[in-house]
PDB file of N, CA and C in Angstrom:
ATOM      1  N   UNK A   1      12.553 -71.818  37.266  1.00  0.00           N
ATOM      2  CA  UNK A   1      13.546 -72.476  38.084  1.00  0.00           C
ATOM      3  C   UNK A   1      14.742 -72.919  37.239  1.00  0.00           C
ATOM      4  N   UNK A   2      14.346 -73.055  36.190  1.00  0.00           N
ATOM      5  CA  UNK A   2      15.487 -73.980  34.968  1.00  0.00           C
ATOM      6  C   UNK A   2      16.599 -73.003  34.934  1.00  0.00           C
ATOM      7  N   UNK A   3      16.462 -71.463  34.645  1.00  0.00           N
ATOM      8  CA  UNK A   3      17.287 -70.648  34.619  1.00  0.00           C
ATOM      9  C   UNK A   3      18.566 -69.945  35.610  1.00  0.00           C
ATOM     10  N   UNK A   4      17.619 -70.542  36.543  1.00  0.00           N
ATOM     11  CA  UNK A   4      18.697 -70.232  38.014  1.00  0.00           C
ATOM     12  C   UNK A   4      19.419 -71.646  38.326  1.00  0.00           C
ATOM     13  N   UNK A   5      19.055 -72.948  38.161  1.00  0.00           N
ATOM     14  CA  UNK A   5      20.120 -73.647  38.428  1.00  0.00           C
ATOM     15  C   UNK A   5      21.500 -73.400  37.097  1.00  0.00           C
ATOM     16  N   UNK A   6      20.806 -73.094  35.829  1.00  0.00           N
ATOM     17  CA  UNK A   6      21.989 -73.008  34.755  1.00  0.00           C
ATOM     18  C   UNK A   6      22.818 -72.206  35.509  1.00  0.00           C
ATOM     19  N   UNK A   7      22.378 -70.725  35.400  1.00  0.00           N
ATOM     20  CA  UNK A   7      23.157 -69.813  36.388  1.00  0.00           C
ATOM     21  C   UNK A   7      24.455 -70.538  37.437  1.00  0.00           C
ATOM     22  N   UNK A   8      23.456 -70.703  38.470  1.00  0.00           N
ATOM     23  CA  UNK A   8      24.263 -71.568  39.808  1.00  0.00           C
ATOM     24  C   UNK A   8      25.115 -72.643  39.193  1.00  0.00           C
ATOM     25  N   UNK A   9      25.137 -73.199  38.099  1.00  0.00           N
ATOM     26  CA  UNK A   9      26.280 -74.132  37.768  1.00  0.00           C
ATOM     27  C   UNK A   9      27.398 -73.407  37.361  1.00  0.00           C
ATOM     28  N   UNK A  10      26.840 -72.476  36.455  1.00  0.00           N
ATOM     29  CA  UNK A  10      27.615 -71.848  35.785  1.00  0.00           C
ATOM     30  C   UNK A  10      28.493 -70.666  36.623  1.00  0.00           C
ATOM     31  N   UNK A  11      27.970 -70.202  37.574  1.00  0.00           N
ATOM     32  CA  UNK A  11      28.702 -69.309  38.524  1.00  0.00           C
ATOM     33  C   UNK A  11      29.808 -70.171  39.447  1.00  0.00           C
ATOM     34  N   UNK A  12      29.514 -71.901  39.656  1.00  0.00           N
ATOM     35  CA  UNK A  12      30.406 -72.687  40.334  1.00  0.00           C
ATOM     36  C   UNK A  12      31.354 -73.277  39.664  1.00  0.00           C
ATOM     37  N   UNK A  13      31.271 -73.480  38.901  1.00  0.00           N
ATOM     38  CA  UNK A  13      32.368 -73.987  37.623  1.00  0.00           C
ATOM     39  C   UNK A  13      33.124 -73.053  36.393  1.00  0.00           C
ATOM     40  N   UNK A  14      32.577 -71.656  36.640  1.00  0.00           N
ATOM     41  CA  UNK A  14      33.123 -71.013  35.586  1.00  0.00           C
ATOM     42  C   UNK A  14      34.216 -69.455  36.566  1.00  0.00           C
ATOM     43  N   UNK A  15      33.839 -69.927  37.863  1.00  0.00           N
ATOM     44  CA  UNK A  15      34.188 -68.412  38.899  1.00  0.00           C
ATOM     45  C   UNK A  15      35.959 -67.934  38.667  1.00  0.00           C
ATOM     46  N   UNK A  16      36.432 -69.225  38.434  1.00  0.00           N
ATOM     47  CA  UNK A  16      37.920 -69.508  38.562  1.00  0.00           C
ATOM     48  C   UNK A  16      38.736 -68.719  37.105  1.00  0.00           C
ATOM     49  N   UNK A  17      37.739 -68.755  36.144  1.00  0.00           N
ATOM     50  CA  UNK A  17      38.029 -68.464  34.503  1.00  0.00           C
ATOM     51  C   UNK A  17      38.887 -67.081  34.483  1.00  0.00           C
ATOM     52  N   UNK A  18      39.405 -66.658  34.093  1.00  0.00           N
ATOM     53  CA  UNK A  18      39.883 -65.130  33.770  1.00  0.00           C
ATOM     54  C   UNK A  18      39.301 -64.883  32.697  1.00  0.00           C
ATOM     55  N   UNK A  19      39.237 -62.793  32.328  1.00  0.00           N
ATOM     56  CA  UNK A  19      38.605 -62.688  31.547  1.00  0.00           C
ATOM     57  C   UNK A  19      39.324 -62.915  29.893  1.00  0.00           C
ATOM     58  N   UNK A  20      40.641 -62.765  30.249  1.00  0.00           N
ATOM     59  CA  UNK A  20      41.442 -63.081  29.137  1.00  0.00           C
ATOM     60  C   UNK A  20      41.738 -64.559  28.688  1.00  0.00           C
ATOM     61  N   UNK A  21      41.557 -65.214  29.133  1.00  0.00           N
ATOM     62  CA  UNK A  21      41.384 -66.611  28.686  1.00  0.00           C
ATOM     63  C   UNK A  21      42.210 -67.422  29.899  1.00  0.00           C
ATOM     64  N   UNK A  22      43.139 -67.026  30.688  1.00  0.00           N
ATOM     65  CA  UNK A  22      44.164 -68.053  31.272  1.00  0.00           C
ATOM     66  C   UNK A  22      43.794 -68.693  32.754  1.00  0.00           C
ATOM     67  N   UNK A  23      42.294 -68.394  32.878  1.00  0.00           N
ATOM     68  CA  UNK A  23      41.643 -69.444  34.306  1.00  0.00           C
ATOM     69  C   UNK A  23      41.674 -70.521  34.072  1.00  0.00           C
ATOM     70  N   UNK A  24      41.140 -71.470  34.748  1.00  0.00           N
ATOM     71  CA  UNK A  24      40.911 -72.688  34.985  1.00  0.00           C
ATOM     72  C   UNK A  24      39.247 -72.857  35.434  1.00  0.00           C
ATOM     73  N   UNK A  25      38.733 -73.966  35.384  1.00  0.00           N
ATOM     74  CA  UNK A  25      39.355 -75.375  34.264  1.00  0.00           C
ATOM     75  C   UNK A  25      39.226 -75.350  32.819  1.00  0.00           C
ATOM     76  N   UNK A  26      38.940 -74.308  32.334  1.00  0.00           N
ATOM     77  CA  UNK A  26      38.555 -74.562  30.813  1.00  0.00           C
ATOM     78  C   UNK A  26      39.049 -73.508  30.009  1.00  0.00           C
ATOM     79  N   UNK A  27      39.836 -72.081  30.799  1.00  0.00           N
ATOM     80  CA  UNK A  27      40.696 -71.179  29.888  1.00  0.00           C
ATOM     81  C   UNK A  27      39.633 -70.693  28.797  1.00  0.00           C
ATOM     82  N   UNK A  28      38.550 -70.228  29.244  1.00  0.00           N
ATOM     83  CA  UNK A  28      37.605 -69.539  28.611  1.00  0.00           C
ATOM     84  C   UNK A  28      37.568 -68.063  28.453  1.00  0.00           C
ATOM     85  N   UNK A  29      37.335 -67.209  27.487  1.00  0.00           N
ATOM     86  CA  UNK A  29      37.843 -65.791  27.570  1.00  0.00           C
ATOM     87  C   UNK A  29      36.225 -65.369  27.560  1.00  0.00           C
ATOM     88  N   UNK A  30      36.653 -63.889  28.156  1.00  0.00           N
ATOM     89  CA  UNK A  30      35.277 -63.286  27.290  1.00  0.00           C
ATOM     90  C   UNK A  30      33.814 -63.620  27.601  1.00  0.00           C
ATOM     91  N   UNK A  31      33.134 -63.785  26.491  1.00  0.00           N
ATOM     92  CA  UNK A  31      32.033 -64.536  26.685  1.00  0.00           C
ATOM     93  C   UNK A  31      32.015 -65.813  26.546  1.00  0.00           C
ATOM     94  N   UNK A  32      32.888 -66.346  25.987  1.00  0.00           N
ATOM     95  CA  UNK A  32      32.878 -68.308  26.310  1.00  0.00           C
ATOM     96  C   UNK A  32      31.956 -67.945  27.749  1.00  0.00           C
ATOM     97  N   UNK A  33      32.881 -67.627  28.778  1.00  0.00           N
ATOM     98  CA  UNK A  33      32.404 -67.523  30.373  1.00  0.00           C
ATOM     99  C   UNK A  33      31.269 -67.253  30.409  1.00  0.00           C
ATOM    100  N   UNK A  34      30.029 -66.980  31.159  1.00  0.00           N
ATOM    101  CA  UNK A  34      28.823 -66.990  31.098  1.00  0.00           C
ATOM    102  C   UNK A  34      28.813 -65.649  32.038  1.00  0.00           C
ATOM    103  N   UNK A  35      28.244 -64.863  31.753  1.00  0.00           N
ATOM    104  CA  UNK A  35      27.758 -63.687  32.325  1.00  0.00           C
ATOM    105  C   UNK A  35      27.532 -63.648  34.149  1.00  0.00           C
ATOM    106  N   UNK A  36      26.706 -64.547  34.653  1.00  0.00           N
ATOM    107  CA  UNK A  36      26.684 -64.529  35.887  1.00  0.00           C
ATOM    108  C   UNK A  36      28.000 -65.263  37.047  1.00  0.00           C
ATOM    109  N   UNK A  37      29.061 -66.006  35.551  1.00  0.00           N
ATOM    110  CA  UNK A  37      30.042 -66.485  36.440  1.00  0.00           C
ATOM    111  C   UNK A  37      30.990 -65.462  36.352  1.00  0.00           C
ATOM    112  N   UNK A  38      30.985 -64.250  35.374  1.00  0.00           N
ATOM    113  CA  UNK A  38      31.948 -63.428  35.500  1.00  0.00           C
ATOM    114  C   UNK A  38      31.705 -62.916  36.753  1.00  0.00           C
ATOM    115  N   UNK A  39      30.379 -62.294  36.756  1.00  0.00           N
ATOM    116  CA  UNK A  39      30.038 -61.478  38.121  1.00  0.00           C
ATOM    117  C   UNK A  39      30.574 -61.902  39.532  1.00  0.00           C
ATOM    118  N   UNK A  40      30.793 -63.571  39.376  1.00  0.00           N
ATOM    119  CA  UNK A  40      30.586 -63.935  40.774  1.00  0.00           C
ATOM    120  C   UNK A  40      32.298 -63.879  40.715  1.00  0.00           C
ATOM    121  N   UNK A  41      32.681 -63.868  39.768  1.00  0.00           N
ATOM    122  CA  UNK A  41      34.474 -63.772  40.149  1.00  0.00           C
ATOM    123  C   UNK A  41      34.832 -62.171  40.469  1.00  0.00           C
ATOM    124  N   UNK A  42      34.111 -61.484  40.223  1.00  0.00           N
ATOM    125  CA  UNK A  42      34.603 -60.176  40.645  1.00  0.00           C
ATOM    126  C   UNK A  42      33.845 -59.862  42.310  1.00  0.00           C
ATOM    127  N   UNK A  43      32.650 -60.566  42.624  1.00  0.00           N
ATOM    128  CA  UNK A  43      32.135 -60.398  44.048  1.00  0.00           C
ATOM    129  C   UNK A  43      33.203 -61.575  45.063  1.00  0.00           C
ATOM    130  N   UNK A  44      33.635 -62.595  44.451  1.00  0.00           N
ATOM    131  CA  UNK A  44      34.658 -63.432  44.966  1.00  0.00           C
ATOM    132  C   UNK A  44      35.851 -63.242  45.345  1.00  0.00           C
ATOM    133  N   UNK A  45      36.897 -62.674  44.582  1.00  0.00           N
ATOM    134  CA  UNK A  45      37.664 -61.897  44.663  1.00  0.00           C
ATOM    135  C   UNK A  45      37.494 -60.748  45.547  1.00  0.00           C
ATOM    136  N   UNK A  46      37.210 -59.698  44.871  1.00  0.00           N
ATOM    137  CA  UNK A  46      36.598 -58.692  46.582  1.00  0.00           C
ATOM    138  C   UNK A  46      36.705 -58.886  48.161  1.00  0.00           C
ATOM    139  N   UNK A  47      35.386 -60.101  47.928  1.00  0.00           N
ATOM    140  CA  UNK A  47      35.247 -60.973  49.255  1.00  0.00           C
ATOM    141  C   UNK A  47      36.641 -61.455  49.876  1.00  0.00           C
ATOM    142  N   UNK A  48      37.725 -61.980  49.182  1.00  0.00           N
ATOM    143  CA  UNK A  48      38.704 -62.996  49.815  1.00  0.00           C
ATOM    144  C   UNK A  48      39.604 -61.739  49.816  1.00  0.00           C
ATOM    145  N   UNK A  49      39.795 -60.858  49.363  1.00  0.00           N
ATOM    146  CA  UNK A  49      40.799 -59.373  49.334  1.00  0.00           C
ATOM    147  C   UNK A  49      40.613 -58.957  50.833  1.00  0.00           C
ATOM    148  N   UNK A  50      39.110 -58.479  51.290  1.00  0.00           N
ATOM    149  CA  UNK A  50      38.317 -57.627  52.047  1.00  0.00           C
ATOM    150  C   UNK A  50      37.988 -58.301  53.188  1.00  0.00           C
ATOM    151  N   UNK A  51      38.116 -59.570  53.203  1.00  0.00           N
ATOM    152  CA  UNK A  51      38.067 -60.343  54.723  1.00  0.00           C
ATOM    153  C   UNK A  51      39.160 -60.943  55.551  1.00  0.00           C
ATOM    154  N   UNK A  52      39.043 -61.011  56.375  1.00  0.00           N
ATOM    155  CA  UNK A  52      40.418 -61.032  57.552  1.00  0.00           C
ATOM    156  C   UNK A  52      40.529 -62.960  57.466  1.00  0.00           C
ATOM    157  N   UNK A  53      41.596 -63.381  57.361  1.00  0.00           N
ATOM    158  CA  UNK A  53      41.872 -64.465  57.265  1.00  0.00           C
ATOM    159  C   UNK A  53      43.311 -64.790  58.462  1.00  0.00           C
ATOM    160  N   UNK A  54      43.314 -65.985  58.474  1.00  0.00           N
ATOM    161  CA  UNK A  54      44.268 -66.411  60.051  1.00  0.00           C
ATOM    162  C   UNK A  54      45.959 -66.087  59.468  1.00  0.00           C
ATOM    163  N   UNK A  55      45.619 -65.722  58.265  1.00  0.00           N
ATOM    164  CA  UNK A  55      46.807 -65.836  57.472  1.00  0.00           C
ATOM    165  C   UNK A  55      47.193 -64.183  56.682  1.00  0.00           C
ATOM    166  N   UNK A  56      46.251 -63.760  57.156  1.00  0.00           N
ATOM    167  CA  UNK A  56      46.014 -61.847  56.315  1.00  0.00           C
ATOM    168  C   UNK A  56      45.375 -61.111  57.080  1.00  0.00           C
ATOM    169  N   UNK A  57      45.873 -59.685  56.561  1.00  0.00           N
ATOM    170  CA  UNK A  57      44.183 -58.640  57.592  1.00  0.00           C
ATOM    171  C   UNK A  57      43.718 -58.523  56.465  1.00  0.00           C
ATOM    172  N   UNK A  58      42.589 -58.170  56.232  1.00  0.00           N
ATOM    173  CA  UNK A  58      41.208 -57.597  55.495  1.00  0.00           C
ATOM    174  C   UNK A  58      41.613 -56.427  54.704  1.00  0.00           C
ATOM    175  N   UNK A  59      41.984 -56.293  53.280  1.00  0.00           N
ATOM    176  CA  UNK A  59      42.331 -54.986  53.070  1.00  0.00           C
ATOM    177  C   UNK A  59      40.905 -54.395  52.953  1.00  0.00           C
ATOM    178  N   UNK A  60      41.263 -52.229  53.107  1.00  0.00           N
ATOM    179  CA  UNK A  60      40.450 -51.866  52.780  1.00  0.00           C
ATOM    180  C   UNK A  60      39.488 -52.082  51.255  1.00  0.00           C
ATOM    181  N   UNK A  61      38.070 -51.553  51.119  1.00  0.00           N
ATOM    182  CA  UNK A  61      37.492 -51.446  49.990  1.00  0.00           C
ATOM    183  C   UNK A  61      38.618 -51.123  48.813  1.00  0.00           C
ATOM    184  N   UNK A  62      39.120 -49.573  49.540  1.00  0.00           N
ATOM    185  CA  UNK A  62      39.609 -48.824  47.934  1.00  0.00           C
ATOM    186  C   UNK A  62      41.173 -49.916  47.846  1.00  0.00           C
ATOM    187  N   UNK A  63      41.326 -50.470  48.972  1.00  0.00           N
ATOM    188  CA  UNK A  63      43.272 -51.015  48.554  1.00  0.00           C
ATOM    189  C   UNK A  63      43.199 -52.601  47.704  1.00  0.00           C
ATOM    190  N   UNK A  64      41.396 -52.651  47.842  1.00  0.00           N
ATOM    191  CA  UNK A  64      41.104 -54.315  47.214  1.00  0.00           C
ATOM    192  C   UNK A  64      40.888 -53.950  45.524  1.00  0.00           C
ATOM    193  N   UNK A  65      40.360 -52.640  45.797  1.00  0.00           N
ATOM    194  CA  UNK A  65      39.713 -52.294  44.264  1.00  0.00           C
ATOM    195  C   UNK A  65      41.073 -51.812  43.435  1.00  0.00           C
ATOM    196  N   UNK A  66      42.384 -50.988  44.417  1.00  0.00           N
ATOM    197  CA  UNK A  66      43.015 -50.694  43.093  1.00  0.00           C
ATOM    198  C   UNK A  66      43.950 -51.944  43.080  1.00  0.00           C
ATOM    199  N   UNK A  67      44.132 -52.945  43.989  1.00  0.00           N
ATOM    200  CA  UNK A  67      44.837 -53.759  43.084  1.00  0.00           C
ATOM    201  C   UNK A  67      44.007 -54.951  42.450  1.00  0.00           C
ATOM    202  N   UNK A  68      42.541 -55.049  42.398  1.00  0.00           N
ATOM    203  CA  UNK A  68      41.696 -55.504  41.101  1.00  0.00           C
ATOM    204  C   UNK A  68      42.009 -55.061  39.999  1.00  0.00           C
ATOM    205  N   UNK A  69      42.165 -53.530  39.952  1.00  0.00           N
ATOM    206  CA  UNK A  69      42.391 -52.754  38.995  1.00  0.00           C
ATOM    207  C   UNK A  69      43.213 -52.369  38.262  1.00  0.00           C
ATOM    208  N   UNK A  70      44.075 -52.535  38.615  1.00  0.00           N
ATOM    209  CA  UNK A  70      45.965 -52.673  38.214  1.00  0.00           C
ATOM    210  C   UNK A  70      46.489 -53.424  38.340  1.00  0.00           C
ATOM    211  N   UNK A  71      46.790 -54.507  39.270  1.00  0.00           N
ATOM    212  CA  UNK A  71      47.460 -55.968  39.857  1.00  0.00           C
ATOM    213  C   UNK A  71      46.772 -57.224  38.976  1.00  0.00           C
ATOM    214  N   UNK A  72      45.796 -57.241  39.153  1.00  0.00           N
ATOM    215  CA  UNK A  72      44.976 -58.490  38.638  1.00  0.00           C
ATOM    216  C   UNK A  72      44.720 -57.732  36.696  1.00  0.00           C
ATOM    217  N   UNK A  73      45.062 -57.065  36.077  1.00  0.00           N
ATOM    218  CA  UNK A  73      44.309 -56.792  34.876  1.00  0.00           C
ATOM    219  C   UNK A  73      43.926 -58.357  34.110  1.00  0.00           C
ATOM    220  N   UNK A  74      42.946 -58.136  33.415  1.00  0.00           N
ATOM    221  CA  UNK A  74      42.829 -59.378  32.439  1.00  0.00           C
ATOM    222  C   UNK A  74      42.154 -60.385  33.081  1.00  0.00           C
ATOM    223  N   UNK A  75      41.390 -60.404  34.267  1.00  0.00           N
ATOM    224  CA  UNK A  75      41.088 -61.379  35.321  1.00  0.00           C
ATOM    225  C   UNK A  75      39.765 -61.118  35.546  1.00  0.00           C
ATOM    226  N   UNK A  76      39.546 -60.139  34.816  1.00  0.00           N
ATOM    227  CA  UNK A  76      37.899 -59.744  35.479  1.00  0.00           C
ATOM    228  C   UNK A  76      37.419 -58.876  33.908  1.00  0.00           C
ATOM    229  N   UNK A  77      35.923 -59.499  33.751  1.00  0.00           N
ATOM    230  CA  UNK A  77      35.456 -58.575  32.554  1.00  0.00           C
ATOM    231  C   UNK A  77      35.603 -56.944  33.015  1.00  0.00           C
ATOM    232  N   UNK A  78      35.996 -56.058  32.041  1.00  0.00           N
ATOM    233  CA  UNK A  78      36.345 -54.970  32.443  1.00  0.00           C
ATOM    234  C   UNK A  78      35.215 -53.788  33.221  1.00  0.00           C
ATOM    235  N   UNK A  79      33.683 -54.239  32.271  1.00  0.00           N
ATOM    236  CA  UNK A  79      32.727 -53.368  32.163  1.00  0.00           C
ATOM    237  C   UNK A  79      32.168 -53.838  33.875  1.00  0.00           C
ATOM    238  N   UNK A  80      31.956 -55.215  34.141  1.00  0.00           N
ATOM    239  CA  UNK A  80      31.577 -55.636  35.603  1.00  0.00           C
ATOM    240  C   UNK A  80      32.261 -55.099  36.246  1.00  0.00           C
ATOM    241  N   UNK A  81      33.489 -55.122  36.208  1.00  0.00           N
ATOM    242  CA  UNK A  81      34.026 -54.225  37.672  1.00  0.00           C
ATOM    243  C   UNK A  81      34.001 -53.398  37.505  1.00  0.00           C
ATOM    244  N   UNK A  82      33.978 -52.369  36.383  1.00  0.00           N
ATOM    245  CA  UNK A  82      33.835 -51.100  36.629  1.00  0.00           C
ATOM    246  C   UNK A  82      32.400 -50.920  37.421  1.00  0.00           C
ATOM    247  N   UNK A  83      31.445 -51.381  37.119  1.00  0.00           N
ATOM    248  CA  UNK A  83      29.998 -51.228  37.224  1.00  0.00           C
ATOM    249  C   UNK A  83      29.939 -51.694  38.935  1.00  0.00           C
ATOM    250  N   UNK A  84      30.959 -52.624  39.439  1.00  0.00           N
ATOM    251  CA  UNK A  84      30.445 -53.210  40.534  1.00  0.00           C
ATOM    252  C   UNK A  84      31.278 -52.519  41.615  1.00  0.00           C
ATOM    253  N   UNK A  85      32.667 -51.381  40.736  1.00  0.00           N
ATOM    254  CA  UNK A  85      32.970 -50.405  41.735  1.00  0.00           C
ATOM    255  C   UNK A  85      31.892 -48.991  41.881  1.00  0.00           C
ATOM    256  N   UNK A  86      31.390 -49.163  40.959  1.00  0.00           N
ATOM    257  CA  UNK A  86      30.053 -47.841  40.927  1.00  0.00           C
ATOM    258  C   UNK A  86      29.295 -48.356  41.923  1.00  0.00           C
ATOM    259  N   UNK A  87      28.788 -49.281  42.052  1.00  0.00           N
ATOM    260  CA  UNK A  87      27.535 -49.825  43.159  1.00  0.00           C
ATOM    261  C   UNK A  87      28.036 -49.698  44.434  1.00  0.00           C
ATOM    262  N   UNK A  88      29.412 -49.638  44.182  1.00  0.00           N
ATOM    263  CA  UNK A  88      29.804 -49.840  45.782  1.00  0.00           C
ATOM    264  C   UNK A  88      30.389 -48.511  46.336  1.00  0.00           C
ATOM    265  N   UNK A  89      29.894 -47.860  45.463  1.00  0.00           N
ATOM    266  CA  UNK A  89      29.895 -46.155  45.804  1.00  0.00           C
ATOM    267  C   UNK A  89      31.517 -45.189  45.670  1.00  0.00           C
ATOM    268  N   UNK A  90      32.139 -45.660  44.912  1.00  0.00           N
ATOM    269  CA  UNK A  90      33.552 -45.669  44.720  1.00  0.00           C
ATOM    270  C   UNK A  90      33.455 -44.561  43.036  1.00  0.00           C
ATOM    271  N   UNK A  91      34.382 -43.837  42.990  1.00  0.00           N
ATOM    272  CA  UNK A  91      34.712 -43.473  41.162  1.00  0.00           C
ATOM    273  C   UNK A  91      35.998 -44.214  41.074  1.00  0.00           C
ATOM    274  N   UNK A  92      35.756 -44.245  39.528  1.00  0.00           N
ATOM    275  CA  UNK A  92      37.099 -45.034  39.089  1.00  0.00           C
ATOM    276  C   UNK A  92      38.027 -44.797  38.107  1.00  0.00           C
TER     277      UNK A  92
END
């Protein structure tokens, strides 16, 4: 159990970070950030791209992924999104 609340803190307080250092709150690069909070910033992102809001439409999968991919650089560990556009059945 000990390992999944670290996780869960660490995915709530670290989601905001970029991978290059210039997130918030703590401007952590890299691995400073903790592995499962990188993940959750690249499933986060996605999510708020890809869903319809009172204020946006929903872009498609591929129009969220290429501007993850070009628009946002430096914001997401590189190897996770590549890996988490593979899962989602996409080449890149």
């Amino acid at each position: 159990m000990g390992c999944f609340k670290k996780n869960g803190i660490s995915m709530a307080g670290q989601n905001h970070e970029r991978y290059l250092g210039s997130g918030y709150p703590n401007g952590l690069a890299k691995d400073e950030n903790e592995y499962f909070a990188r993940i959750c910033k690249v499933m986060d992102v996605y999510d708020a791209l890809t869903t319809r809001r009172s204020y946006k439409k929903a872009l498609t999968t591929m129009d969220a992924f290429t501007i993850m991919k070009k628009e946002m650089q430096g914001h997401f560990d590189p190897n996770i999104l590549d890996k988490f556009i593979l899962i989602m059945g996409l080449e890149n």
